[in-house]
Protein backbone atom coordinates (compact mmCIF):
# COMPACT_ATOMS: atom_id res chain seq x y z
CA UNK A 1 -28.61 40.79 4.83
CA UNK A 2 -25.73 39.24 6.26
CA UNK A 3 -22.37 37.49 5.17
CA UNK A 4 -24.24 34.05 4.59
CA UNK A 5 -26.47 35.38 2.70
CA UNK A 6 -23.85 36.70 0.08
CA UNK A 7 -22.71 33.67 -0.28
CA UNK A 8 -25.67 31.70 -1.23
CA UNK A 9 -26.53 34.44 -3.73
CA UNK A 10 -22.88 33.99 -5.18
CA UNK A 11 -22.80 30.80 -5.62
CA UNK A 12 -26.27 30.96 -7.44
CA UNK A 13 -25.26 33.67 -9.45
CA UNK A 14 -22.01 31.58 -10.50
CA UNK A 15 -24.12 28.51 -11.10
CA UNK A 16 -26.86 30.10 -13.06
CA UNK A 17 -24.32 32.19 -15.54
CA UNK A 18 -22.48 28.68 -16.20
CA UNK A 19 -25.86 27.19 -16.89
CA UNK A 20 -26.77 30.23 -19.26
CA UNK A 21 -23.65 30.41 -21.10
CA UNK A 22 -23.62 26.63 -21.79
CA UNK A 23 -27.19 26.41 -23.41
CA UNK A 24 -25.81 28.83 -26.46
CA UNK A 25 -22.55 26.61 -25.74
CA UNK A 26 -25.01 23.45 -26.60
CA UNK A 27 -26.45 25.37 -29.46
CA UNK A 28 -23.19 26.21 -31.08
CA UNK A 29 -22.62 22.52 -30.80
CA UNK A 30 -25.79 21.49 -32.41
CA UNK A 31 -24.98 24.06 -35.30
CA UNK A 32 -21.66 22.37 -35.80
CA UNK A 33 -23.39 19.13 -36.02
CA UNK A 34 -25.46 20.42 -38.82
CA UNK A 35 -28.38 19.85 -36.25
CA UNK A 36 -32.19 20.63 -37.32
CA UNK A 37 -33.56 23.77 -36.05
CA UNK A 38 -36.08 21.97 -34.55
CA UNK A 39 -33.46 20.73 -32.28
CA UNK A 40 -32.53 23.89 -30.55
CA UNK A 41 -36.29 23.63 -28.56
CA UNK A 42 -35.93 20.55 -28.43
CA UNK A 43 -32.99 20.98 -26.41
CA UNK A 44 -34.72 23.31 -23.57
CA UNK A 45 -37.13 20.57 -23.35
CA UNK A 46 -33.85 17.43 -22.40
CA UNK A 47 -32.92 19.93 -20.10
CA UNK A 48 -36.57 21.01 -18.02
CA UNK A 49 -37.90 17.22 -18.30
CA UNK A 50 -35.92 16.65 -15.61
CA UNK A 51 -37.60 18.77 -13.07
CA UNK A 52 -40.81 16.74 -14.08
CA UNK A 53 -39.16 13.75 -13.95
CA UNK A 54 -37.17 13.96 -10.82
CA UNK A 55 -40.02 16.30 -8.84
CA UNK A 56 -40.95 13.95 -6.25
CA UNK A 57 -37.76 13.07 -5.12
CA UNK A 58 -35.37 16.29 -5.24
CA UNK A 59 -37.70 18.27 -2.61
CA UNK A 60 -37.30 15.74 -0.25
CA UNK A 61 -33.73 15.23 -0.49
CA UNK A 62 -33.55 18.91 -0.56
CA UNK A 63 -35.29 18.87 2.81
CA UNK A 64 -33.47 15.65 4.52
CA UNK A 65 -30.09 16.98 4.67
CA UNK A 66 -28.30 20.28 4.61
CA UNK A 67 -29.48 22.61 1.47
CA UNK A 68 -25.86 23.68 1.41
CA UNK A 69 -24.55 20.07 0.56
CA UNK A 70 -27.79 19.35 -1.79
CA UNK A 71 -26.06 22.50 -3.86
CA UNK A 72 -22.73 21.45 -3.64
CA UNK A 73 -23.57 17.55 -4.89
CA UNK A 74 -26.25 19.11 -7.73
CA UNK A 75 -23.54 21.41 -8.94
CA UNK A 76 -20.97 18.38 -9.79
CA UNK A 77 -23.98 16.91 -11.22
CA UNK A 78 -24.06 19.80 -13.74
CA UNK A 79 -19.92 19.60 -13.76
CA UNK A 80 -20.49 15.59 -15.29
CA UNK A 81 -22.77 16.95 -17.93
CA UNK A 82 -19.72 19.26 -19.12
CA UNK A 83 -17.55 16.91 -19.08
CA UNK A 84 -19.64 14.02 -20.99
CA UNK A 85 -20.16 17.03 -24.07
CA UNK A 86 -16.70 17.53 -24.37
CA UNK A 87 -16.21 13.94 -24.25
CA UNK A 88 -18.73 13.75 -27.25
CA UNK A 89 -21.76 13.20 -26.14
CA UNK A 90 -24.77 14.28 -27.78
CA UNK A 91 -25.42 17.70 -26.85
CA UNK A 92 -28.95 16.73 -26.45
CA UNK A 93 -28.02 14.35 -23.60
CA UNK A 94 -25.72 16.18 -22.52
CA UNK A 95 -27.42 18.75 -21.43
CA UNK A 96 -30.20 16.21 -20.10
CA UNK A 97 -27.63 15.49 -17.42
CA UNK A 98 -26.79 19.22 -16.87
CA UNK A 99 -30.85 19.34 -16.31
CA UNK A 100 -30.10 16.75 -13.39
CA UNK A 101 -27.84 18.62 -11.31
CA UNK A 102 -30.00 22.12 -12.19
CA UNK A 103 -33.79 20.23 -11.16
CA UNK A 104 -31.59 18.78 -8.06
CA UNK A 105 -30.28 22.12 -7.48
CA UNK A 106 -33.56 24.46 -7.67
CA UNK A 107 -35.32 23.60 -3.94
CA UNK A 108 -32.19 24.15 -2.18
CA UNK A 109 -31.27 27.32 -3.51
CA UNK A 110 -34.84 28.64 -2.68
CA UNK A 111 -35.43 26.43 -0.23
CA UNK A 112 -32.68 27.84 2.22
CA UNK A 113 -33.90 31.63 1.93
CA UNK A 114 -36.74 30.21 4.08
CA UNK A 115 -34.73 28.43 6.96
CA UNK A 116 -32.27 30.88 6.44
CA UNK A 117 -34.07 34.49 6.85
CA UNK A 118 -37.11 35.76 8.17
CA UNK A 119 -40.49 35.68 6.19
CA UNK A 120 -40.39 39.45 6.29
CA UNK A 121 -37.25 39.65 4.47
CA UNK A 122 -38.38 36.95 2.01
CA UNK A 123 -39.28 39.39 -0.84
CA UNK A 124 -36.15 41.34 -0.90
CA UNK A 125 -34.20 38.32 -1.11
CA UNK A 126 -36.28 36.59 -3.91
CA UNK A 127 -35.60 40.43 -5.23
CA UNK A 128 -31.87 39.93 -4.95
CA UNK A 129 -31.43 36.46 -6.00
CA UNK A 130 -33.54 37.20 -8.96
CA UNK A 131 -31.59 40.19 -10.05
CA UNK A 132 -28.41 37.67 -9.37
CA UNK A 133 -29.82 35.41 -11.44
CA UNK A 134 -31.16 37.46 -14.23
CA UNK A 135 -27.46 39.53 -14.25
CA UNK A 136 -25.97 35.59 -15.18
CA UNK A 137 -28.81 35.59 -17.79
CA UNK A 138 -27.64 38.70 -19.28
CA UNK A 139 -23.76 37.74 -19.19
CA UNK A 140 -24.69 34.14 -20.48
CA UNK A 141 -26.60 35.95 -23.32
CA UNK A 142 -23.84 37.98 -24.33
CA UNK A 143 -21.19 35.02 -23.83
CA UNK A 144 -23.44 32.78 -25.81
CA UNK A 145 -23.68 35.49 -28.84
CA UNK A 146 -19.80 35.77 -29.22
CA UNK A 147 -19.52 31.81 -28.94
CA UNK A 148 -22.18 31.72 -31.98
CA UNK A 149 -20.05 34.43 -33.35
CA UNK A 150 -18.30 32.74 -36.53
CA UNK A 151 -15.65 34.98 -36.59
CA UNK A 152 -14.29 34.40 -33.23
CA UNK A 153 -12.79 31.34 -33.86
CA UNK A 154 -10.93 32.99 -36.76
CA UNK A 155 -9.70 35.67 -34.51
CA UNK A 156 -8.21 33.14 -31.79
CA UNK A 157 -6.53 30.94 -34.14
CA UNK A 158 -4.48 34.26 -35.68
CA UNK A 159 -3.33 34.91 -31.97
CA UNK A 160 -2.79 31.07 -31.19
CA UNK A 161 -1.71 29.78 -34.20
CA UNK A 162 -0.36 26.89 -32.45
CA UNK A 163 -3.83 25.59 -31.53
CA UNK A 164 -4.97 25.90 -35.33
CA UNK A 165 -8.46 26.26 -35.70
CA UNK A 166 -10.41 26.82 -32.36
CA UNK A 167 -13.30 24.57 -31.55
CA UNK A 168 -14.78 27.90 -30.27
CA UNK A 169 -17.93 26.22 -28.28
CA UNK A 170 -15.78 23.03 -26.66
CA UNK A 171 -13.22 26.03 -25.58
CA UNK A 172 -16.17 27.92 -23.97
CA UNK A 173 -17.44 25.07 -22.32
CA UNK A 174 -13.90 24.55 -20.40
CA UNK A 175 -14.12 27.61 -19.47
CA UNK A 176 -17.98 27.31 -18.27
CA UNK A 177 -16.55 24.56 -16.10
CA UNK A 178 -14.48 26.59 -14.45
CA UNK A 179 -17.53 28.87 -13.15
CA UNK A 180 -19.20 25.35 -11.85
CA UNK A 181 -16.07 24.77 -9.66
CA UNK A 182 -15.95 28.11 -8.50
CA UNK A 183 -19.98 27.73 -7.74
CA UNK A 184 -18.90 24.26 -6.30
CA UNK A 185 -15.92 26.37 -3.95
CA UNK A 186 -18.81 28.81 -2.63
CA UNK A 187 -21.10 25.62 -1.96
CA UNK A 188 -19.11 24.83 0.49
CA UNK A 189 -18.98 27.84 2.75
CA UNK A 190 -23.00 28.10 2.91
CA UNK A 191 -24.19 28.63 6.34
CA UNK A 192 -25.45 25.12 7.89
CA UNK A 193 -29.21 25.09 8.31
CA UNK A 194 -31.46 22.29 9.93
CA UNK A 195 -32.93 19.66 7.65
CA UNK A 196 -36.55 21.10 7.18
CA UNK A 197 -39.63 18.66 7.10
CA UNK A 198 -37.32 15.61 6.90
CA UNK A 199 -39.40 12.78 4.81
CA UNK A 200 -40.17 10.01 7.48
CA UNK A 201 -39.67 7.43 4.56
CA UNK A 202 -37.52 7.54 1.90
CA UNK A 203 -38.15 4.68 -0.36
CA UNK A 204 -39.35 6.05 -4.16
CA UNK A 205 -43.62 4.76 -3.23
CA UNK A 206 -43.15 6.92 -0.24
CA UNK A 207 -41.79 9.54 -1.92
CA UNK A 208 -44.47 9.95 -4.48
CA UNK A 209 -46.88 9.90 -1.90
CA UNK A 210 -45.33 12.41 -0.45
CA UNK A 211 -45.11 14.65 -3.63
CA UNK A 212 -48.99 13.99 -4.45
CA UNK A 213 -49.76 14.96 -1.04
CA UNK A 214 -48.10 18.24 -1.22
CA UNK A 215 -49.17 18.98 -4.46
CA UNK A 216 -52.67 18.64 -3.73
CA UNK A 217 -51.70 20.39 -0.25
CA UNK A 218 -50.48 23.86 -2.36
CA UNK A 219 -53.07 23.83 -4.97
CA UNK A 220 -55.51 23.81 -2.22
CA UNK A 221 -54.22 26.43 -0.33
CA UNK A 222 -55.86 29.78 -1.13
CA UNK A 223 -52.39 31.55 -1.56
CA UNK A 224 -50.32 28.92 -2.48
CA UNK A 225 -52.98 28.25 -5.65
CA UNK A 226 -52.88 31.55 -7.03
CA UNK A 227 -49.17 32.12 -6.56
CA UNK A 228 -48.72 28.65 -8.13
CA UNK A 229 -51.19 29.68 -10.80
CA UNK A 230 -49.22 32.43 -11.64
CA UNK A 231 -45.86 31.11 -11.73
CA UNK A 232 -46.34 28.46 -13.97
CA UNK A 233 -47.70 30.67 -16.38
CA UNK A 234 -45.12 33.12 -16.36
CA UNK A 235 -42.33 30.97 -16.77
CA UNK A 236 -44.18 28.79 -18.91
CA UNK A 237 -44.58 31.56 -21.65
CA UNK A 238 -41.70 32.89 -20.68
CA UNK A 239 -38.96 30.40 -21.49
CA UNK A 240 -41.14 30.11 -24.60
CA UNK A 241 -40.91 33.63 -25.01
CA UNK A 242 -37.37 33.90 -24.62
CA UNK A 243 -37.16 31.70 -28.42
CA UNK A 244 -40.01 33.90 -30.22
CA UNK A 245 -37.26 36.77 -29.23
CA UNK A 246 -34.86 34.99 -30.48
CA UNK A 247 -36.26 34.95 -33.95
CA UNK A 248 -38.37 37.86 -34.05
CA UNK A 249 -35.11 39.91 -33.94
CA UNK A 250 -33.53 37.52 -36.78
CA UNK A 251 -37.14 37.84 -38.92
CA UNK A 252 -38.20 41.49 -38.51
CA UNK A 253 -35.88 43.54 -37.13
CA UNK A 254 -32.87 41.74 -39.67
CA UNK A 255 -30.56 40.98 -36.61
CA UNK A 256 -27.88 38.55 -37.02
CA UNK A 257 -27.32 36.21 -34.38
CA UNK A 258 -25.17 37.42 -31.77
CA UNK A 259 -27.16 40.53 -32.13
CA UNK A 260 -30.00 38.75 -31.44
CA UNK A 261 -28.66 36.77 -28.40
CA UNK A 262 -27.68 39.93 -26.89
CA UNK A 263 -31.26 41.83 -27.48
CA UNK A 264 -32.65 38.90 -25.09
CA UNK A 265 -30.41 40.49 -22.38
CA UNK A 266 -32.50 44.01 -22.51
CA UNK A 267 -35.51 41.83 -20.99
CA UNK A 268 -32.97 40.44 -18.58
CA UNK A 269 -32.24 44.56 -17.28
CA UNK A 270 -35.87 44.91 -17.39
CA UNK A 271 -36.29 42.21 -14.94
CA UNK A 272 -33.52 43.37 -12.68
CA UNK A 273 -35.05 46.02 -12.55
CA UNK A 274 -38.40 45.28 -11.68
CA UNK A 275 -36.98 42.75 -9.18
CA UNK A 276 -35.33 45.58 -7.08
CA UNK A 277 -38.49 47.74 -7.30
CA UNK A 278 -40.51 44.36 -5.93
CA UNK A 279 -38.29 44.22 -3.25
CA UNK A 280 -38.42 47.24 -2.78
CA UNK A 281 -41.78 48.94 -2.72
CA UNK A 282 -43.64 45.12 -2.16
CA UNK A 283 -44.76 43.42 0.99
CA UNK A 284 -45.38 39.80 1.53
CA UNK A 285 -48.88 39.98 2.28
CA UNK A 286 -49.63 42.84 -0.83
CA UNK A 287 -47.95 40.04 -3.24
CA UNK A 288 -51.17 39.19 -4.83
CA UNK A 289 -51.87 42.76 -5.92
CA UNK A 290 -48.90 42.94 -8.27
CA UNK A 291 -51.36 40.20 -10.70
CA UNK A 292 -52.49 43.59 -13.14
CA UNK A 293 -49.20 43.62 -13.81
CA UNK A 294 -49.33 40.37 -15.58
CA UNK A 295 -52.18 41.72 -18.18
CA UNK A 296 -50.00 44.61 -18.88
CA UNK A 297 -47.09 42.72 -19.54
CA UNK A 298 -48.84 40.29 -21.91
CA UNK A 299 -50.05 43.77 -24.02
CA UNK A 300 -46.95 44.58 -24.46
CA UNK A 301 -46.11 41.53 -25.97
CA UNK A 302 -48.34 41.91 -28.01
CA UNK A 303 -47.15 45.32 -28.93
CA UNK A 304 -43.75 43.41 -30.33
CA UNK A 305 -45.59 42.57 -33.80
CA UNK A 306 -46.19 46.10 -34.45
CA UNK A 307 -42.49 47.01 -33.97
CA UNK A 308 -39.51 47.18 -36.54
CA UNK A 309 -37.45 49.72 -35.40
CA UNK A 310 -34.26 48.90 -33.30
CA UNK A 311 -34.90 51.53 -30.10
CA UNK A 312 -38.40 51.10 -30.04
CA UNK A 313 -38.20 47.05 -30.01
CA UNK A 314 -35.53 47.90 -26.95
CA UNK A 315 -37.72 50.21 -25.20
CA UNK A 316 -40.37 47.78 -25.58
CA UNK A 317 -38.47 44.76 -24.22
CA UNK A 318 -36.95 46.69 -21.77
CA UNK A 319 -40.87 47.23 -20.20
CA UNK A 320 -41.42 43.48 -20.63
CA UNK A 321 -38.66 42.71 -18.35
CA UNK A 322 -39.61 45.69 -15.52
CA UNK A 323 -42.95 44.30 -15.56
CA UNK A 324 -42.35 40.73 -15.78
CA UNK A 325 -39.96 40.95 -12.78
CA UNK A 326 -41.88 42.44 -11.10
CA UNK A 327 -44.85 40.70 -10.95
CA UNK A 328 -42.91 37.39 -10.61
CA UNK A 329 -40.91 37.74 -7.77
CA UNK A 330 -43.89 38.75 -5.28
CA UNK A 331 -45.33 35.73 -6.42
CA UNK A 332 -42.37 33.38 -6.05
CA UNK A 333 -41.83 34.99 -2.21
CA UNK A 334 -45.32 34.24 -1.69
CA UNK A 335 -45.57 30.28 -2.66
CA UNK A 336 -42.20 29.69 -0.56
CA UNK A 337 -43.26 31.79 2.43
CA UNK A 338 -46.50 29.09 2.00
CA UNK A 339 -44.64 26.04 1.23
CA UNK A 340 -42.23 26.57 4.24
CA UNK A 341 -45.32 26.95 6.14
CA UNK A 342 -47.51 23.88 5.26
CA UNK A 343 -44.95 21.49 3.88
CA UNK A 344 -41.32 22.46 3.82
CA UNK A 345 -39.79 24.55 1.52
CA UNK A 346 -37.77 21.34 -0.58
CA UNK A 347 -41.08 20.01 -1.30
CA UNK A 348 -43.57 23.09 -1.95
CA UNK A 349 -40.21 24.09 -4.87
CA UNK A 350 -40.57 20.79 -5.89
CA UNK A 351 -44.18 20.99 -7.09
CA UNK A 352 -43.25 24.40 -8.09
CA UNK A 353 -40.91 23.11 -10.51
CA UNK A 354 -42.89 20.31 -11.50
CA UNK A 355 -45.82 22.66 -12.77
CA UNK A 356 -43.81 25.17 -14.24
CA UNK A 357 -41.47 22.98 -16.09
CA UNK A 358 -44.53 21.22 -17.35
CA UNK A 359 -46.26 24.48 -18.53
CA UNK A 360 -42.74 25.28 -20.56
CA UNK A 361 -42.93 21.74 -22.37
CA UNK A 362 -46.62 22.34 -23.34
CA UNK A 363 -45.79 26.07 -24.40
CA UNK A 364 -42.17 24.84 -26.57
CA UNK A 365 -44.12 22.12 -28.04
CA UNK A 366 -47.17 24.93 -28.55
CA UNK A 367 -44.48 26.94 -30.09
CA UNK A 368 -42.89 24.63 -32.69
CA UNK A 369 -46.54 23.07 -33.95
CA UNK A 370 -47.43 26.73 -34.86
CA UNK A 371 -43.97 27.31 -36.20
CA UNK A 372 -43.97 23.74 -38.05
CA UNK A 373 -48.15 25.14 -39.29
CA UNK A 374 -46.32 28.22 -41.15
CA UNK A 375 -47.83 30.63 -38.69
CA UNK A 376 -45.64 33.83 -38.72
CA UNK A 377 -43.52 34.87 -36.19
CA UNK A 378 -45.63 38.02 -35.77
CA UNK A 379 -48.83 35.89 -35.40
CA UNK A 380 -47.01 33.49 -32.70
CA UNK A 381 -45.86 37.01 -30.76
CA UNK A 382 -49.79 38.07 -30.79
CA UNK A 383 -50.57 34.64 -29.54
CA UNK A 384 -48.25 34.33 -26.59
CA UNK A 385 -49.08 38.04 -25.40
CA UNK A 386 -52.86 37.04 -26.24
CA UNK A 387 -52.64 34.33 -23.76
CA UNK A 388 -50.39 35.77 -20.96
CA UNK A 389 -53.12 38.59 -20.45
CA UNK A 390 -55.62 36.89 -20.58
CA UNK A 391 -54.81 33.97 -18.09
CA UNK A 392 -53.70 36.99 -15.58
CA UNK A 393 -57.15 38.49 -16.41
CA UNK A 394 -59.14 35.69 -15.14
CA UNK A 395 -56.48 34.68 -12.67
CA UNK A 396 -57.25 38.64 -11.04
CA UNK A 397 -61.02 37.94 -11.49
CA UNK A 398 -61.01 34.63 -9.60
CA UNK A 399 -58.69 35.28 -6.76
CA UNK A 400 -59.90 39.26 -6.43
CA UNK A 401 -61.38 38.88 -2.93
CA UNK A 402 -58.55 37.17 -1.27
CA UNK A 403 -56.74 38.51 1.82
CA UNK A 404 -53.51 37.05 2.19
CA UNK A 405 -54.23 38.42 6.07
CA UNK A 406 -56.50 35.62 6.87
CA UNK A 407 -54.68 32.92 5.40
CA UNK A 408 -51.36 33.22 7.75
């Protein structure tokens, strides 16, 4: 990996931890508002309807000009929704515009590995950015856990008595727009790559057309469907996953909530970690091998309801991660390495995102009906491990005779 490469994955990296430290900046803000609870799903969901939304349009901007400057004009994006929630705005909105900039942002940061490198070295950079990404996960976790941290504003208004009491989230929010600038900075020293599959027409008919056409051009692929498949099931339950966490540490292991914050950041290790061993030990065309993975993953989901004590829960988690990352990022080299091929890497990340964003609204709104029904958060953790192995299991039964050899 050369120098350009670096950059891209630092500007991601600086990117994704100011997006992860300003969701638990946006919850903060809902909890001073005196917010529902039901809000704080509700807010993942402002934030991922973009990439529904906006799906047919952002992969082919992402592929008619530079990805470099698609990055740098989707980060300021993200840099206006800071700005309008200090201002005031609704956190909800808010971080609806933040969504924007991130749905705008997501084919171009993927997008360039595949004009940028060579397929062969496609894995072990999906290996890398993922690790860069999930490292920003696990700083944003613990970032977001001392902003939720009551006592913190306390403890900066004895040393800055001047201030008087500390708005604790609007302070970390200036300083998450700090990391967007310096994201913005590295934006601009991306290595120039050709515009890839450059839409002939660009007028919004057009440009659905072109997004049905691709979509029904990946889901017909032989690779490109079960990659997709997979992909927008993991993330799916995962972002959903990431909340049941959330308050199975606060339920039954007693955590408060900056404990519990930071006990979301053992899964992020655990996917490091099974990122670099994807890279590492996986090939492009043995991707759809890793799928058993998947079933073993969602077992040990499972396993989470039978757990109350504090190592074993971080043991556990610490598996879910290894073998959640790395599962995924095989998968995710795969559907780009086939998206570049039949369609242009903008628009196969594009349908990407539009799939898995909708499986994560199905799965949040899944989530809060069974929460809303009474269902205990030990029943919802059997559930979501229930259905993880078992759409892996007939994922691996369908797609068990395919050769990624034959299908270029």
């Amino acid at each position: 990996m050369n120098l350009g490469f670096y950059i891209i994955l630092s500007a991601q990296f600086l990117s994704a931890l100011a997006d992860n430290a300003l969701l638990f900046a946006a919850i903060a803000l809902l909890k001073d508002l005196n917010s529902p609870s039901w809000h704080t799903p509700v807010l993942q969901e402002f934030f991922v309807v973009s990439y529904i939304v906006l799906a047919p349009f952002v992969g082919a901007f992402a592929d008619a000009i530079p990805k470099g400057r698609v990055m740098f004009i989707s980060n300021n994006i993200k840099l206006v929704g800071c700005f309008t929630m200090l201002a005031g705005l609704n956190p909800l909105f808010a971080y609806g515009i933040v969504g924007l900039g991130a749905a705008a942002y997501s084919p171009a940061k993927y997008g360039i590995l595949t004009e940028y490198l060579p397929p062969e070295k496609l894995v072990i950079a999906n290996a890398w950015m993922e690790g860069a990404t999930v490292f920003a996960i696990i700083l944003g976790a613990i970032i977001g856990g001392l902003m939720l941290n009551p006592d913190i504003s306390t403890y900066m208004s004895g040393y800055l008595p001047s201030l008087g009491q500390i708005d604790v989230a609007k302070f970390a929010i200036v300083l998450i727009t700090l990391l967007y600038v310096a994201a913005a900075i590295a934006n601009l020293f991306i290595p120039v790559t050709a515009p890839d599959h450059r839409p002939p027409r660009r007028d919004p008919i057009s440009l659905l057309r072109d997004f049905s056409h691709s979509f029904k051009q990946l889901w017909r692929d032989p690779l490109g469907q079960v990659s997709l498949a997979v992909t927008t099931l993991f993330w799916g339950a995962g972002a959903t996953l990431r909340l049941v966490i959330l308050s199975w540490a606060l339920l039954v292991l007693k955590f408060d909530i900056q404990q519990a914050t930071q006990l979301t950041a053992i899964v992020a290790v655990g996917i490091a970690i099974g990122s670099v061993a994807a890279g590492r030990y996986i090939k492009l065309h043995d991707s759809v091998k890793v799928i058993p993975t998947g079933i073993i993953m969602g077992l040990f989901v499972i396993g989470m309801a039978f757990v109350t004590n504090t190592i074993l829960a971080a043991l556990l988690l610490m598996i879910i991660g290894i073998l959640g990352g790395f599962f995924v990022v095989p998968m995710n080299a795969l559907l780009q390495h086939r998206g570049h091929l039949l369609m242009g890497a903008g628009h196969s990340i594009a349908v990407q995102n539009f799939n898995e964003n909708l499986s994560i609204l199905v799965m949040l709104g899944l989530y809060a009906l069974l929460d809303s029904a009474g269902w205990s958060i030990n029943a919802i953790t059997i559930v979501f491990g229930a259905f993880i192995s078992l759409s892996m299991l007939i994922i691996q039964i369908h797609y068990r005779h395919i050769d990624p050899t034959k299908h270029g």
